[in-house]
Protein backbone atom coordinates (compact mmCIF):
# COMPACT_ATOMS: atom_id res chain seq x y z
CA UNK A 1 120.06 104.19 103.03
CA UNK A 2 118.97 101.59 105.24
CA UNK A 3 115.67 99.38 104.83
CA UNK A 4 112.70 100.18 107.73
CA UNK A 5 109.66 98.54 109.12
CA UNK A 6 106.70 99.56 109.18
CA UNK A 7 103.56 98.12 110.82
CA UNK A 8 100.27 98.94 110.58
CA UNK A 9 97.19 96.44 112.59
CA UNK A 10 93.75 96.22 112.14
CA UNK A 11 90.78 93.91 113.03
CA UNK A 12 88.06 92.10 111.19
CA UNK A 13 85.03 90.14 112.03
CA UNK A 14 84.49 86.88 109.85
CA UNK A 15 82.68 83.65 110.12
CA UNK A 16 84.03 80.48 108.79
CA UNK A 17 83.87 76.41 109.01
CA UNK A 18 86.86 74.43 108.65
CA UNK A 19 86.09 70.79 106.67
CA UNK A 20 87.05 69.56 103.49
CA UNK A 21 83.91 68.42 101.15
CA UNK A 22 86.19 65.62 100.05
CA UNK A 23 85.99 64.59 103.95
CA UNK A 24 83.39 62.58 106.15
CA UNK A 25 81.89 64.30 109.09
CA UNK A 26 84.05 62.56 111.23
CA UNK A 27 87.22 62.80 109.67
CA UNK A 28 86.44 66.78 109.65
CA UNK A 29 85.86 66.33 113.24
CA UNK A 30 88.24 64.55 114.09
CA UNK A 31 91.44 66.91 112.15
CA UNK A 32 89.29 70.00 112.74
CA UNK A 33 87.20 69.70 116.43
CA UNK A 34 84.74 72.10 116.70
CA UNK A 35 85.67 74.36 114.37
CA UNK A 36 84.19 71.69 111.92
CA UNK A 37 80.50 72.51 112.83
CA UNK A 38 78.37 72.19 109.98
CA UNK A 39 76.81 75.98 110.69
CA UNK A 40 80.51 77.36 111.28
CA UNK A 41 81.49 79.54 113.98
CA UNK A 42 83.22 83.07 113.56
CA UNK A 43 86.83 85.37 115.20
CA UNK A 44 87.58 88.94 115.86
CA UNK A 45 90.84 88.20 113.75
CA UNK A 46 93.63 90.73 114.40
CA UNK A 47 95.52 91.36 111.00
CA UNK A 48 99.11 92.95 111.09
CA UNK A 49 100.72 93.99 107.99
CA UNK A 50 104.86 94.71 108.06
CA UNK A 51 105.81 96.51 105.34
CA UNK A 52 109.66 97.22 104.35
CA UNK A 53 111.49 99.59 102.22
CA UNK A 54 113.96 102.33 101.77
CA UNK A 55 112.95 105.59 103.48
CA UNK A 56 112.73 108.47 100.70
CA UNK A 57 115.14 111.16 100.97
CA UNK A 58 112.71 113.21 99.90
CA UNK A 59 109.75 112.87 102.06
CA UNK A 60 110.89 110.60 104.99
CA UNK A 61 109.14 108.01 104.83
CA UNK A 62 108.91 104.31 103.40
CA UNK A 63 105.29 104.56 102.74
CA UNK A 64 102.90 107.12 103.90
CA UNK A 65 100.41 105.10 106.44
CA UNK A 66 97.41 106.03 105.53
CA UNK A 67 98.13 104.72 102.30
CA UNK A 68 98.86 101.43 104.31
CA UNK A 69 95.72 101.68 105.90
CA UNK A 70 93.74 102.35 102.95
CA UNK A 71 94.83 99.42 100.68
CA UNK A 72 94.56 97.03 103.45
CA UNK A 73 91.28 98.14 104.07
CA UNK A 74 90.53 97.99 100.39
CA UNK A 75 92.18 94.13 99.78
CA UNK A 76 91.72 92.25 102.74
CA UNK A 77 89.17 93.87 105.45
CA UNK A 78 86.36 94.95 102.76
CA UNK A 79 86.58 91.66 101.25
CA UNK A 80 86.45 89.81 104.40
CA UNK A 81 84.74 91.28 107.15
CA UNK A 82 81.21 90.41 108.88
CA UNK A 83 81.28 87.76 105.82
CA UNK A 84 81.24 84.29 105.92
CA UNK A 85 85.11 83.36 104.64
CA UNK A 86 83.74 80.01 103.21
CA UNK A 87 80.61 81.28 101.48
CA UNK A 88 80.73 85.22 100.94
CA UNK A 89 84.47 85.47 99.78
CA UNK A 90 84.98 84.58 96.27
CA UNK A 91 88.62 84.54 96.18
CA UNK A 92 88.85 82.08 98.97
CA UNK A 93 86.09 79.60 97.47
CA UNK A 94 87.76 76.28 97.80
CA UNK A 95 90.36 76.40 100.48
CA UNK A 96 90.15 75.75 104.08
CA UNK A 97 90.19 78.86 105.85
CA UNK A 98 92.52 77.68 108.38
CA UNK A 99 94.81 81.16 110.05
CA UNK A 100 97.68 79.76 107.47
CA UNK A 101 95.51 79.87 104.74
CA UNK A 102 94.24 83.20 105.01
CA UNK A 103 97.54 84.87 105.34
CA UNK A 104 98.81 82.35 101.72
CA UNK A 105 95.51 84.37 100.07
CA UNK A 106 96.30 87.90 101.55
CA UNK A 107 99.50 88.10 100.66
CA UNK A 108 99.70 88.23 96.81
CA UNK A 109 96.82 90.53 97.21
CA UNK A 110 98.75 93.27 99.40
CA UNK A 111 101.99 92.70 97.85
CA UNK A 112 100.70 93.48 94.11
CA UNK A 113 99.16 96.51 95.59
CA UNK A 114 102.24 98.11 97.59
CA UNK A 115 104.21 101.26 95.84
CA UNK A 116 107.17 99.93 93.85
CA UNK A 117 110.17 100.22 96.66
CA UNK A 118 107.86 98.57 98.97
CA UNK A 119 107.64 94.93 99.89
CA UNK A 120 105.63 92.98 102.17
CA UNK A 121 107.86 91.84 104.95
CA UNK A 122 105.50 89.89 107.51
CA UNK A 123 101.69 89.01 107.81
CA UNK A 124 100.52 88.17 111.39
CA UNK A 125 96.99 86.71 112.14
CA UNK A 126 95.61 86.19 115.33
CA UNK A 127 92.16 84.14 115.69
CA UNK A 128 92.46 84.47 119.62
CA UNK A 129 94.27 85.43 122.48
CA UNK A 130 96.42 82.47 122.41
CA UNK A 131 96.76 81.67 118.76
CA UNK A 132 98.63 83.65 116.17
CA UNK A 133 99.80 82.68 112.39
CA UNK A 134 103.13 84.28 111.09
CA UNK A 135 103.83 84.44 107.26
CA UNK A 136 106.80 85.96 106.11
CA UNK A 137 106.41 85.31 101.93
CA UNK A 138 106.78 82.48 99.52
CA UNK A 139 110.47 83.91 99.04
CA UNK A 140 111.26 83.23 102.86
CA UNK A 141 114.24 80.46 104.23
């Protein structure tokens, strides 16, 4: 049977600062631009999640998507949003939360919770309406 796609998309809220402590100021400024401001500045982040398997003989489908919904919700979007991604999340303590970052940490977190035939094909993040991350795994050519 062959392998299907499914998507499911969803937005957060989340405030962040991108600088390394190890940095001055001005070297933060100068890699980072504003988005170095010492009081941060926050997105409407759109998340999409791409999730791949078999469909079941059985009952038709790869993954039912509320189920999708529900354990994105539960990993990523309670964890993250209307927080402050530098301060508030404890799982991202320590890394820049650049767009590329935040789709390294997501991943292992959705992947260990997806139904055994089901594997995490693609994580999208867009910060605005002209930027957009791709991630498609640590396994990925």
């Amino acid at each position: 049977m062959s392998e299907v796609l499914l998507r499911y998309s969803c937005e957060f809220c989340a405030a962040y600062r991108l600088a390394r402590p190890d940095w001055s100021e001005a070297r933060n400024r100068e890699v980072y631009g504003v988005c170095a401001s010492p009081h941060g500045h926050g997105h409407n982040y759109q998340l999409e999640v791409h999730v791949a398997g078999k469909v079941d003989g059985e009952t038709g489908m790869v993954m039912d998507y509320m189920a999708l919904e529900a354990l994105v919700q539960k990993h990523i979007v309670a964890e993250v949003d209307h927080l402050h991604l530098n301060l508030d999340v404890p799982w991202l303590q320590g890394m820049v939360p650049t767009s590329e970052n935040l789709l390294l940490a997501f991943w292992p977190r959705l992947q260990a919770a997806l139904p055994d035939g089901v594997r995490l094909h693609c994580l999208s993040l867009q910060e605005s309406r002209n930027h957009t991350a791709l991630y498609y795994g640590p396994n990925h050519d």
